[in-house]
Each structure stands twice: as C-alpha cells, then as structure tokens.
N, C-alpha and C. Protein backbone atom coordinates (compact mmCIF):
# COMPACT_ATOMS: atom_id res chain seq x y z
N UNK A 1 -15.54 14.92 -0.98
CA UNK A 1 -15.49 13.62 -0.30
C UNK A 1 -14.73 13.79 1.02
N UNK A 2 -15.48 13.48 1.87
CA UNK A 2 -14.90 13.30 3.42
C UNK A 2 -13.82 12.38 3.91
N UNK A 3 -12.88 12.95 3.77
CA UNK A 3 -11.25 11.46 3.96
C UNK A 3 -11.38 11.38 5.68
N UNK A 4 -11.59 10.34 5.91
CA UNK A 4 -11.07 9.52 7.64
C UNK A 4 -9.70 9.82 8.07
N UNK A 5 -9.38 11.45 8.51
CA UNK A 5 -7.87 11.59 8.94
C UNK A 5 -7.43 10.51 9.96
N UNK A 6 -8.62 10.14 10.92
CA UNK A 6 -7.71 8.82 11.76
C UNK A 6 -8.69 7.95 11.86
N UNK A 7 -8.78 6.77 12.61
CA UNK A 7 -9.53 5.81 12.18
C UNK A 7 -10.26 5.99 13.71
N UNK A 8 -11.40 5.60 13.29
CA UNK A 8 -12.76 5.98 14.57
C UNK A 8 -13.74 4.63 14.45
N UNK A 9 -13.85 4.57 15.53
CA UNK A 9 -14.83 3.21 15.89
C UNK A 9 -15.82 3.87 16.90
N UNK A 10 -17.18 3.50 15.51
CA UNK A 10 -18.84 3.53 15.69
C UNK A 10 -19.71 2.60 15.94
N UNK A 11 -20.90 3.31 16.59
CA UNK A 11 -21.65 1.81 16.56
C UNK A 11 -22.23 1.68 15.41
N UNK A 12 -22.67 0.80 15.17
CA UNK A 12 -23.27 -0.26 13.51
C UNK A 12 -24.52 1.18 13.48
N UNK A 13 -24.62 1.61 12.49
CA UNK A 13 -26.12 2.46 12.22
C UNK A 13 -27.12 1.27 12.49
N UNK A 14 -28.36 1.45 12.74
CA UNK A 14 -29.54 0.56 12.55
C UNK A 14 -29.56 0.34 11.61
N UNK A 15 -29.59 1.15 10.66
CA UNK A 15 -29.83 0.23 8.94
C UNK A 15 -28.64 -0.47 8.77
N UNK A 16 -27.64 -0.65 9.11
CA UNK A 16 -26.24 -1.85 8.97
C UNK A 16 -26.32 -2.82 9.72
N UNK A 17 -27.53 -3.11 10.67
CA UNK A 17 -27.46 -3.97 11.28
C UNK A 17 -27.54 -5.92 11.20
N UNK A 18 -28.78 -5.73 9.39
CA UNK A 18 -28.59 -6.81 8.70
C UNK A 18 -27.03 -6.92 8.14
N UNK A 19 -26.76 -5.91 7.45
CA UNK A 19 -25.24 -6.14 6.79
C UNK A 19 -24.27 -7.09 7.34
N UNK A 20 -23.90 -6.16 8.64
CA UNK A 20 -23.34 -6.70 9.32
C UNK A 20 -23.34 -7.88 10.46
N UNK A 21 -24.66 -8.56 10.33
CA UNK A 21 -24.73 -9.17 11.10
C UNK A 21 -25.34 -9.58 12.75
N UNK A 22 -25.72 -8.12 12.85
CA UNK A 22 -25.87 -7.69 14.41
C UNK A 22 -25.49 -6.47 14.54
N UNK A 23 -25.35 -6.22 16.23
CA UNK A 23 -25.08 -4.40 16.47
C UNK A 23 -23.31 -4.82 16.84
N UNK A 24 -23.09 -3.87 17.49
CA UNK A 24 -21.40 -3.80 18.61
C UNK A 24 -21.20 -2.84 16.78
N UNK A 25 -19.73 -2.82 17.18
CA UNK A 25 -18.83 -1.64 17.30
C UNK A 25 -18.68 -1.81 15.26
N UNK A 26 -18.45 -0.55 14.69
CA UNK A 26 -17.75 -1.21 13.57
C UNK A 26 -16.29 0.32 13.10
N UNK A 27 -15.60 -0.14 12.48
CA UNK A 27 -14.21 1.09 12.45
C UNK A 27 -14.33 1.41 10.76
N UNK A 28 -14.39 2.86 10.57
CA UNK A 28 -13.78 3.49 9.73
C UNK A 28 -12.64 3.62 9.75
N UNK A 29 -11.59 3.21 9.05
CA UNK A 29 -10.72 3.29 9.03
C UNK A 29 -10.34 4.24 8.28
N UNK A 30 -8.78 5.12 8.70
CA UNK A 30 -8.10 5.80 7.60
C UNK A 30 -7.40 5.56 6.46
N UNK A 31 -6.43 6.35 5.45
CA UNK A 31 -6.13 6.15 4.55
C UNK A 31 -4.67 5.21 4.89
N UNK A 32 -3.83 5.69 6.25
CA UNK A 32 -2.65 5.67 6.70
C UNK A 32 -2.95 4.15 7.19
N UNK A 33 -4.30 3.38 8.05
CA UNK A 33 -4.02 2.34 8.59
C UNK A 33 -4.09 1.27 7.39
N UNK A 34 -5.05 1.59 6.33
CA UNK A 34 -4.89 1.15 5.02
C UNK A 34 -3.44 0.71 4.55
N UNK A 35 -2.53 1.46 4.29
CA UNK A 35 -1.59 1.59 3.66
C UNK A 35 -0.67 0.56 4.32
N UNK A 36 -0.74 1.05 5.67
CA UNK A 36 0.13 -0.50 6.99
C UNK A 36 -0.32 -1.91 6.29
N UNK A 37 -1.48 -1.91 5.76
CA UNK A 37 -2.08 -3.37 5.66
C UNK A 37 -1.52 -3.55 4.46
N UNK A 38 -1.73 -2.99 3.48
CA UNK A 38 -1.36 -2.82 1.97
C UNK A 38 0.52 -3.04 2.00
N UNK A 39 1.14 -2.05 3.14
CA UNK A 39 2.62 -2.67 3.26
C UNK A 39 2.74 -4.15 3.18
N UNK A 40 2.03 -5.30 3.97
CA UNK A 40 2.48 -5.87 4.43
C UNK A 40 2.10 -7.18 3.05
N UNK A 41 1.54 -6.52 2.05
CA UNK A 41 1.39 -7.48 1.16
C UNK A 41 3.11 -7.86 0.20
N UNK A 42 3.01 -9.38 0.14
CA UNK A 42 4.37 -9.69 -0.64
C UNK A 42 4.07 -9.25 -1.64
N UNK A 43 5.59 -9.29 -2.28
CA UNK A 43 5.45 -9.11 -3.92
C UNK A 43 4.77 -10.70 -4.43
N UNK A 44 3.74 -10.36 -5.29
CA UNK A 44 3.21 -11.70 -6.03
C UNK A 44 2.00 -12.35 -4.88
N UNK A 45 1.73 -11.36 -4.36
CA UNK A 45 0.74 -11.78 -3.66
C UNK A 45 -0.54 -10.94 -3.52
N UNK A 46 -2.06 -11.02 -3.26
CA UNK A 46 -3.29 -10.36 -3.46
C UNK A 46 -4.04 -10.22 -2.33
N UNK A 47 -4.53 -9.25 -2.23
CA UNK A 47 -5.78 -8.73 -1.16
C UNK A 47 -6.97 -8.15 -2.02
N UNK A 48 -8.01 -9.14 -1.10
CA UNK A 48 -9.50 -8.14 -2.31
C UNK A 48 -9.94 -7.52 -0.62
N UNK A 49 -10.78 -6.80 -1.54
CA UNK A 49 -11.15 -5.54 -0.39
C UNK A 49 -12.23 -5.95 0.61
N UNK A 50 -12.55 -7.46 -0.09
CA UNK A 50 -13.68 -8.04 1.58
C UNK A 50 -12.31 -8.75 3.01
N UNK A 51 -11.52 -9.19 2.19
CA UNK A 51 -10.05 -9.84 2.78
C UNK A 51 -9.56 -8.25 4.15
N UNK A 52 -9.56 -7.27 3.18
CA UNK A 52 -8.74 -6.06 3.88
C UNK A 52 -9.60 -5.80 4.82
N UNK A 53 -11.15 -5.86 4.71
CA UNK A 53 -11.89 -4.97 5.66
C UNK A 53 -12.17 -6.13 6.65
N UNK A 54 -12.10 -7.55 5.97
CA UNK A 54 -11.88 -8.88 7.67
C UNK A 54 -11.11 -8.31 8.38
N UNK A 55 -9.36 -8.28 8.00
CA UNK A 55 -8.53 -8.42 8.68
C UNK A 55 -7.92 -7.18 9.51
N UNK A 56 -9.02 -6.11 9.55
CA UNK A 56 -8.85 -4.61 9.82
C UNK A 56 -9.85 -4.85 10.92
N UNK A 57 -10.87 -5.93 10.87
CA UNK A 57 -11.84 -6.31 11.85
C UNK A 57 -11.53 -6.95 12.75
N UNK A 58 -11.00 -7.88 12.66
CA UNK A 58 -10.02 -8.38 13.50
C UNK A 58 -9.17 -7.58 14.31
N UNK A 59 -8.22 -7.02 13.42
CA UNK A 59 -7.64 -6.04 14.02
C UNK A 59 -7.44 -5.34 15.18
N UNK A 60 -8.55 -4.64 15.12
CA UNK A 60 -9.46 -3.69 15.81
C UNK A 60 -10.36 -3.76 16.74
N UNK A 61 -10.68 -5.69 16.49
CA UNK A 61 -11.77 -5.93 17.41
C UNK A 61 -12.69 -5.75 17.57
N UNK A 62 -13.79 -5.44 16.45
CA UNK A 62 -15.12 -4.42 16.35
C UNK A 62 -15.53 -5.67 15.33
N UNK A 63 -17.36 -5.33 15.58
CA UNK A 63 -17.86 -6.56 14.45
C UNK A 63 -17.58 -6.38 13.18
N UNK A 64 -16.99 -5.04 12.66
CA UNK A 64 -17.00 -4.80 11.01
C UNK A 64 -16.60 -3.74 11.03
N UNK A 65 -16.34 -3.68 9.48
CA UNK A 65 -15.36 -2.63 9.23
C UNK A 65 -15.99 -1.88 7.40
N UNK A 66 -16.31 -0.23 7.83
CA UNK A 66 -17.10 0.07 6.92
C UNK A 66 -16.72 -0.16 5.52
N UNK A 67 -17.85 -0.49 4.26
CA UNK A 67 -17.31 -0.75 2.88
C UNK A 67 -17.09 0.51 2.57
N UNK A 68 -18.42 1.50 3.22
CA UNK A 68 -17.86 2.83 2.24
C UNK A 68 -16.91 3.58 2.73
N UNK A 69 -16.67 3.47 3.70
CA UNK A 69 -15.10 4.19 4.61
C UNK A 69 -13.63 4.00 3.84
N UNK A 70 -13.54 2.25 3.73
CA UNK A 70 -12.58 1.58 3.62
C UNK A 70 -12.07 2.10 1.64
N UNK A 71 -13.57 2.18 0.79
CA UNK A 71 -13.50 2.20 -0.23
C UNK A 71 -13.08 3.76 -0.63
N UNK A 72 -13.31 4.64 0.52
CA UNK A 72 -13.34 6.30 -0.14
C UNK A 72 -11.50 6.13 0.79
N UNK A 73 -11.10 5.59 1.84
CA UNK A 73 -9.69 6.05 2.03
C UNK A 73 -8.98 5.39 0.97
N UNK A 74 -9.07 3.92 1.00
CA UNK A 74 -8.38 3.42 -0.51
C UNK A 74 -8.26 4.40 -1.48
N UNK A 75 -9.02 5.26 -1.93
CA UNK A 75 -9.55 5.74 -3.26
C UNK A 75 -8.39 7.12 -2.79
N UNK A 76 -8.24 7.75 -1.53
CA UNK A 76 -7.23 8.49 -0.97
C UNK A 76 -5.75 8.42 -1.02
N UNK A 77 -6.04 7.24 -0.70
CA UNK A 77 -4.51 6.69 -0.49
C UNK A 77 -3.45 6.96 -1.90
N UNK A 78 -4.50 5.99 -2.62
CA UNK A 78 -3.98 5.91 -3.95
C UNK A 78 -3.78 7.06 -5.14
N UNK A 79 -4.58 8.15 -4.93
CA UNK A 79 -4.43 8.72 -5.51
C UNK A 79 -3.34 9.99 -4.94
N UNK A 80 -2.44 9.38 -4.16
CA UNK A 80 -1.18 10.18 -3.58
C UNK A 80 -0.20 9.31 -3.08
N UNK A 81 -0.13 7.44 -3.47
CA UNK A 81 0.59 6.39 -2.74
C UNK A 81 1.89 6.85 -2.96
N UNK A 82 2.84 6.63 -1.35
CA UNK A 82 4.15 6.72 -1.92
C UNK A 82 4.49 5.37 -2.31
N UNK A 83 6.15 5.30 -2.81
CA UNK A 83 6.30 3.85 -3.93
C UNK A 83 6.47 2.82 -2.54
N UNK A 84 6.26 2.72 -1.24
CA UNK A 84 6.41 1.47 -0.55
C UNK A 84 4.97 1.08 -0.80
N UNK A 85 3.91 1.57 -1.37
CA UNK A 85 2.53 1.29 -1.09
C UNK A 85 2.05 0.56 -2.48
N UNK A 86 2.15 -0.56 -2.53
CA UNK A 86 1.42 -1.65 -3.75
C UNK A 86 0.69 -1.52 -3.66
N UNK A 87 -0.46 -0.19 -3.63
CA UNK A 87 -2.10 -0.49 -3.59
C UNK A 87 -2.77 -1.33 -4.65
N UNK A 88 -1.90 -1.52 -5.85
CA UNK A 88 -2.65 -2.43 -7.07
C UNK A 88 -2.55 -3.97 -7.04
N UNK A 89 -2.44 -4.24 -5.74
CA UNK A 89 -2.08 -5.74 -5.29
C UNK A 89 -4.18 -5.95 -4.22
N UNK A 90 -4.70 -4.51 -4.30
CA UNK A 90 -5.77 -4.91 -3.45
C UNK A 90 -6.82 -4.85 -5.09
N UNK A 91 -7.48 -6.45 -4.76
CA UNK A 91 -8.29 -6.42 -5.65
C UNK A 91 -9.97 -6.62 -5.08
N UNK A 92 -10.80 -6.47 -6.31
CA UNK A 92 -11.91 -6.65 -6.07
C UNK A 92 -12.58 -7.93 -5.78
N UNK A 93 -13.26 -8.17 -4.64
CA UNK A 93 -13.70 -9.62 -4.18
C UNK A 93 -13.86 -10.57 -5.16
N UNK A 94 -14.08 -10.76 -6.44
CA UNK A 94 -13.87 -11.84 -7.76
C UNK A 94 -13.20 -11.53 -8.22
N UNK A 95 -11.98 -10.85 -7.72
CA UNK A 95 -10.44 -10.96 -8.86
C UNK A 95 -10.49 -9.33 -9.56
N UNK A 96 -11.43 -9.10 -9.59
CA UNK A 96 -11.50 -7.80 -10.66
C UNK A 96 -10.72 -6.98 -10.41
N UNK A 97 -10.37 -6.14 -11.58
CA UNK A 97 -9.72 -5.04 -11.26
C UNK A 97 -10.63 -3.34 -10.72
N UNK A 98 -9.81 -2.53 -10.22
CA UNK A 98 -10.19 -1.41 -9.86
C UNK A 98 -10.07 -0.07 -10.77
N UNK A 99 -11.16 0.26 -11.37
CA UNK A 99 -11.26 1.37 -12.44
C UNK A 99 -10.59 2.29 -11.20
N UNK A 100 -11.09 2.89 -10.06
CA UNK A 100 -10.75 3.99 -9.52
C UNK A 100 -9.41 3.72 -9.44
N UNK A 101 -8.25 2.99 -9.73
CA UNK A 101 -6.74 3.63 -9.39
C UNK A 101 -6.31 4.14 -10.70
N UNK A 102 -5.39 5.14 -10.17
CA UNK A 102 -4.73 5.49 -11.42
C UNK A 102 -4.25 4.74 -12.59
N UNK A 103 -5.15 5.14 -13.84
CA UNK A 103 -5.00 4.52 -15.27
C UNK A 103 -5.80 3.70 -15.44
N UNK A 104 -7.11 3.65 -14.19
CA UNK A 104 -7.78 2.46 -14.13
C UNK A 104 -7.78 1.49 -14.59
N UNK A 105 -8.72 0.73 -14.96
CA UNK A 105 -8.11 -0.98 -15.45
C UNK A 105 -6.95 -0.90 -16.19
N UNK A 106 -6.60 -0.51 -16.90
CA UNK A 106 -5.29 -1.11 -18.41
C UNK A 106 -4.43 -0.34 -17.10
N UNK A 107 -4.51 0.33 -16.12
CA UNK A 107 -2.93 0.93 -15.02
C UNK A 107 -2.68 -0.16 -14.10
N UNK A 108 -3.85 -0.70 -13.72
CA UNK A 108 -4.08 -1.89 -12.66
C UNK A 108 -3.50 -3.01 -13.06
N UNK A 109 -3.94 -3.04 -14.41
CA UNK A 109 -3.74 -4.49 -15.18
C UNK A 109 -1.82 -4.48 -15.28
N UNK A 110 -1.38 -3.28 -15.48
CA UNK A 110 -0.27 -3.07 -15.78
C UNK A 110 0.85 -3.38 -14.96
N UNK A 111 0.76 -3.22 -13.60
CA UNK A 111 1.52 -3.32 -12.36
C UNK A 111 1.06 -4.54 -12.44
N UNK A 112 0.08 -5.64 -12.10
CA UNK A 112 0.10 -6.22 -11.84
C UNK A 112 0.53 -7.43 -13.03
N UNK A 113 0.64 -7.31 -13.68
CA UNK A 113 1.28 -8.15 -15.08
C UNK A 113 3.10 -7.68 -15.03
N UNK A 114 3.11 -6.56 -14.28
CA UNK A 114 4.27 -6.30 -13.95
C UNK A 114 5.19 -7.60 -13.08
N UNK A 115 4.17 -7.75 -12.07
CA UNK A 115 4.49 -9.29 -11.24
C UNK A 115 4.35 -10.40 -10.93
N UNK A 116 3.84 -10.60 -12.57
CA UNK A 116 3.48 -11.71 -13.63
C UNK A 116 2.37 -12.30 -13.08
N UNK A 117 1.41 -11.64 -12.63
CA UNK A 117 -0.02 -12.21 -12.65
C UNK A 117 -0.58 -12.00 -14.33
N UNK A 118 -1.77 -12.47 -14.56
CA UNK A 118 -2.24 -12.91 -15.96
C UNK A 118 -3.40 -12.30 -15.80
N UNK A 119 -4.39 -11.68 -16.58
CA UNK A 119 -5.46 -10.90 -16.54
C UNK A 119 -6.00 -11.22 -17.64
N UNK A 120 -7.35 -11.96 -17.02
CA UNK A 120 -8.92 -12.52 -17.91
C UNK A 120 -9.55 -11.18 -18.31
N UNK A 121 -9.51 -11.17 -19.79
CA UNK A 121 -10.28 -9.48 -20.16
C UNK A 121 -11.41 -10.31 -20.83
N UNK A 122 -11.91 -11.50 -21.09
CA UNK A 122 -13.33 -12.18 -21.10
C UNK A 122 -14.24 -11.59 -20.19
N UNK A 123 -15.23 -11.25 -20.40
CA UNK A 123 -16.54 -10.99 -19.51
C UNK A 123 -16.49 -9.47 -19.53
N UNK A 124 -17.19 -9.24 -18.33
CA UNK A 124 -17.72 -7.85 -18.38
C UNK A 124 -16.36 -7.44 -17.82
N UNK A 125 -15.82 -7.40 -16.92
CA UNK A 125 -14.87 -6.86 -16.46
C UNK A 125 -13.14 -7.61 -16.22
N UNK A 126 -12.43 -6.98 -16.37
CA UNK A 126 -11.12 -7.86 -16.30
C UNK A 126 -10.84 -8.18 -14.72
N UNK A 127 -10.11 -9.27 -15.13
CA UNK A 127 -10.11 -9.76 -13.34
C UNK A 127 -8.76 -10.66 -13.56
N UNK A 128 -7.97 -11.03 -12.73
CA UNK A 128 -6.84 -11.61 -12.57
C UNK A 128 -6.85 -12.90 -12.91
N UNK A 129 -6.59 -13.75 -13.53
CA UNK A 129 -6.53 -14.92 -14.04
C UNK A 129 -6.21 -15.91 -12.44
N UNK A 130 -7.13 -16.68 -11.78
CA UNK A 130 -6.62 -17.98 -10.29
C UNK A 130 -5.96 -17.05 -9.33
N UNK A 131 -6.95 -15.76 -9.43
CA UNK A 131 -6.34 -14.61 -8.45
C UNK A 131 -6.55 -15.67 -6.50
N UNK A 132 -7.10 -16.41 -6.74
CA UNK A 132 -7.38 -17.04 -5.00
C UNK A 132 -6.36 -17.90 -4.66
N UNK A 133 -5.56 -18.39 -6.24
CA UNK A 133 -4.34 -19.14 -4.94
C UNK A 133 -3.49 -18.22 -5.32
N UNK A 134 -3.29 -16.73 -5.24
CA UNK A 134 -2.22 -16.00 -4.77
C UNK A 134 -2.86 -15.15 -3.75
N UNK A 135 -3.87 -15.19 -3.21
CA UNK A 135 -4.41 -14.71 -1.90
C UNK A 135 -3.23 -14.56 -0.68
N UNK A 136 -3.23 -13.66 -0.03
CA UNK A 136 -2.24 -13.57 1.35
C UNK A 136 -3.15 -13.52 1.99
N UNK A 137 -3.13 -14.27 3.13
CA UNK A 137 -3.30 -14.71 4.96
C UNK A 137 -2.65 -14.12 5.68
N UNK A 138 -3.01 -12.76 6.43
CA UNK A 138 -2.11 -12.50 7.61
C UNK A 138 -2.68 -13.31 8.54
C-alpha cells in the first residue's frame, strides 16, 4: 500500500468527476495532516470520515478531498498513532465503527465507551448510540 508521505493536490481524474461534483483541484492528503485534524478533536467529541475529508477541503481550498487517500493514510496513521492522536474519535459517516483500527470494532468500541459514548451493537454493524449531537464543527 502506497502511504501519501506529504499531501499533494491533483486534478479530479475524469472518472471522479461525477463524484465530486465537477473538475478543479482535489488533495490527497497525508497521514501527518490527518493527525493535525484528529488533534484538534475534544475529548467527548466525533468526526466521521465524510466530516474530515469536508474540512481538509476547505482547508486546502480544492473541490475535494480523496476517499481512498484519506482512508489508506488514516489506516497509516493508526496503525503507529502516538498517544496525542484519538484516532478512535473518527467515525464512520452513520456512526459506525471502524474494523480497520486496532482491535477493530470491540478496540474502537472500547476507547470510545472509555469517554462514555454508548454503542448500538443492533444491526449489522455497531455504531455509536446519537453519535450526531456529539459531532465537532471546526
């Protein structure tokens, strides 16, 4: 797997062009600018990974910001986070949890019950119990 040592801004491929909306610019981001964003989450507070790749868009200033970029440095990050890095505070766009972090779901579920969020194991996948009003807004 190819890790994004620094973060590079491309144009939209033609086939991303529905995805995203149109053409102009979109950023792969690295594992390191990840982690800045992931700092800045409170304790008791949540990021899902459509939230991280807006506000990295913004950011940056480019129409979008890649899913599979964003999803393979996450997947980097974490599997070497030092302890300032809450990566188990970034969840999946309906609350879900993330098999790929360490201990996958029941490790995810763990930290985060750590900071007394509540976890729906009904349905196919576990997901955070009213994970949207602990959402953070930068």
């Amino acid at each position: 797997m190819m890790i994004q040592e620094k973060d590079e801004i491309v144009d939209i491929p033609a086939d991303r062009v529905r995805y995203f909306g149109g053409t102009g610019k979109m950023l792969l981001p690295s594992p390191t600018t990840i982690a800045n964003v992931i700092k800045r989450i409170p304790a008791s507070k949540l990021l899902t990974t459509d939230l991280l790749r807006q506000h990295l868009t913004e950011q940056f200033n480019v129409q979008g910001t890649c899913p599979v970029t964003t999803k393979k440095s996450l997947r980097a990050l974490v599997s070497d986070a030092p302890d300032d890095v809450a990566y188990w505070r970034v969840i999946r766009p309906k609350g879900e949890l993330m098999a790929e972090y360490p201990g996958g779901v029941e490790g995810h579920a763990a930290h985060l019950q750590d900071e007394g969020f509540s976890i729906d194991t009904h349905g196919k996948a576990p997901k955070v119990k009213d994970f949207r009003e602990n959402l953070v807004h930068f």
